[in-house]
N, C-alpha and C. Protein backbone atom coordinates (compact mmCIF):
# COMPACT_ATOMS: atom_id res chain seq x y z
N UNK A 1 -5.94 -9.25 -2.46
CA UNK A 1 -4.51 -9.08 -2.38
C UNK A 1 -3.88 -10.46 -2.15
N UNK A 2 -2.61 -11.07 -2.59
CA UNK A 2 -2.13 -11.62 -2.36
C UNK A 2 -0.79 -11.47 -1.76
N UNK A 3 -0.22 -12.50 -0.87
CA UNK A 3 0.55 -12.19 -0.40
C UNK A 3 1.70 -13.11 -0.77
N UNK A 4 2.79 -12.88 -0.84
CA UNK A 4 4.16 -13.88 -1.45
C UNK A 4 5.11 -14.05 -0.29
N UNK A 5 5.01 -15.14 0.39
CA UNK A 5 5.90 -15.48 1.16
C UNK A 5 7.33 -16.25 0.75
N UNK A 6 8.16 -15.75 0.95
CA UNK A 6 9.58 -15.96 0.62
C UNK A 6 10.03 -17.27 1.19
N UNK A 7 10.97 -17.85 0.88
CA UNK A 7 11.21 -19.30 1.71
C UNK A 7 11.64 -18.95 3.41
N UNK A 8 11.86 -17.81 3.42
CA UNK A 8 12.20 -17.48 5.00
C UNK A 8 11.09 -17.09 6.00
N UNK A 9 10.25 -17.25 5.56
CA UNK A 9 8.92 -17.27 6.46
C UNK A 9 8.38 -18.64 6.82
N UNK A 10 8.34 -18.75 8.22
CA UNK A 10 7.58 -20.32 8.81
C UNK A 10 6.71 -20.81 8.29
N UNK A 11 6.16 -22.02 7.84
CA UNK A 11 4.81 -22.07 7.76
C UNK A 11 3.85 -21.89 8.26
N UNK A 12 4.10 -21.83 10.13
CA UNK A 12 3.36 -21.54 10.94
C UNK A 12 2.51 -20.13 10.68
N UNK A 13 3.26 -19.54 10.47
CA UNK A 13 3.02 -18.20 9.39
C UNK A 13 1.91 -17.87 8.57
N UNK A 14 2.63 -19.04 7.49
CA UNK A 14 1.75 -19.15 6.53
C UNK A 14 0.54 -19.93 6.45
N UNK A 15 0.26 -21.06 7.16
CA UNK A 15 -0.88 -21.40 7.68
C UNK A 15 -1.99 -20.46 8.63
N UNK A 16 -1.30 -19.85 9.68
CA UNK A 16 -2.33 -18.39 9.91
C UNK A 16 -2.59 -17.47 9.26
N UNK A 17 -1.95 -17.62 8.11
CA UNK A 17 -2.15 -16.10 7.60
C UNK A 17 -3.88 -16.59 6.52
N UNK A 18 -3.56 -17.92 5.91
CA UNK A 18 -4.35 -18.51 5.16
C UNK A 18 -5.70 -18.99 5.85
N UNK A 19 -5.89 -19.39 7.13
CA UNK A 19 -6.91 -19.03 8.01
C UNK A 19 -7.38 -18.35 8.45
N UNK A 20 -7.26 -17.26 8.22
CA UNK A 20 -7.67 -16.07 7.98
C UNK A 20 -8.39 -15.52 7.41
N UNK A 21 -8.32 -16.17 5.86
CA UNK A 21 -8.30 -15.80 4.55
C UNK A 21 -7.87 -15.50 4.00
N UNK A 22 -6.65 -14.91 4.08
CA UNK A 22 -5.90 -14.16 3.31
C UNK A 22 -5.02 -15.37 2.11
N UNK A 23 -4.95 -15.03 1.12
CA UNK A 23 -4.38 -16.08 -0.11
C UNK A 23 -2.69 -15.74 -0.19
N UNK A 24 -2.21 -16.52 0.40
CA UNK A 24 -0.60 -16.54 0.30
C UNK A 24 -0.21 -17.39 -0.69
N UNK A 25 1.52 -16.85 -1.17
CA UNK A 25 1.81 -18.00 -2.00
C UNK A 25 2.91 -18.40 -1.87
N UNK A 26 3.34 -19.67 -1.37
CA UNK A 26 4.29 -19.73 -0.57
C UNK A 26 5.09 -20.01 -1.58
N UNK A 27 6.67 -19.54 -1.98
CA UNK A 27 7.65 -20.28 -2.61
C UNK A 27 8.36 -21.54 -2.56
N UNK A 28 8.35 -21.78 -0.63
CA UNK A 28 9.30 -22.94 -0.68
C UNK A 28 7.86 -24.01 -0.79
N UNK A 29 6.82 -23.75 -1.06
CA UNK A 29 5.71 -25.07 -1.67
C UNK A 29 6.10 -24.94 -2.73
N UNK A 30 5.92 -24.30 -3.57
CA UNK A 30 5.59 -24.26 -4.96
C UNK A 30 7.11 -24.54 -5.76
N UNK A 31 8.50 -23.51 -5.07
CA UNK A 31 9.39 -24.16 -6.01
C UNK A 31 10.87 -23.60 -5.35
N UNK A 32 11.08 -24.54 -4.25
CA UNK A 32 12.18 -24.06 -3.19
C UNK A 32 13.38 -24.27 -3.94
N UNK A 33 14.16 -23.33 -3.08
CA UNK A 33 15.69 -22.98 -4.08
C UNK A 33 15.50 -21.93 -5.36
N UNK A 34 14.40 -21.73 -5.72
CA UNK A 34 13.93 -20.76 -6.87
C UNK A 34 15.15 -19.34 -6.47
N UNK A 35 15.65 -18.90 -7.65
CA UNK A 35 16.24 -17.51 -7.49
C UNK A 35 15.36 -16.69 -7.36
N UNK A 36 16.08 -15.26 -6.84
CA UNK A 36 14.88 -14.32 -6.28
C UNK A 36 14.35 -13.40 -7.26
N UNK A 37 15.52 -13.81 -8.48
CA UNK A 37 14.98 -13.04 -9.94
C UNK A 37 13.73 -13.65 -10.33
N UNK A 38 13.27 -14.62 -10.54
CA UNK A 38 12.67 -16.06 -10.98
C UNK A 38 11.22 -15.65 -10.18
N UNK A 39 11.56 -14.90 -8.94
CA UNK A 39 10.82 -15.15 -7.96
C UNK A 39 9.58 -13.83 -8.08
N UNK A 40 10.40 -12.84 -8.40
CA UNK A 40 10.20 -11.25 -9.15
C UNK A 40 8.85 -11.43 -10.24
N UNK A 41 9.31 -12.57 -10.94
CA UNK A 41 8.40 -12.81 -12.25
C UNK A 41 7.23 -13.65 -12.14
């Protein structure tokens, strides 16, 4: 499973969640300000 973290989630967050194991994908890494249509796809 993956998980999609929105730009409103901490990294703190997202760094535990990924130590874990669990495979997140963070938006505000990959492509901050992105619309949430954009975001859908």
């Amino acid at each position: 499973m993956i998980i999609l973290a929105d730009e409103n989630i901490h990294s703190f967050i997202i760094q535990t969640l990924r130590q874990e194991g669990m495979e997140v994908v963070s938006v505000s890494q990959r492509s901050k300000g992105i619309k949430d249509s954009e975001v859908i796809k």
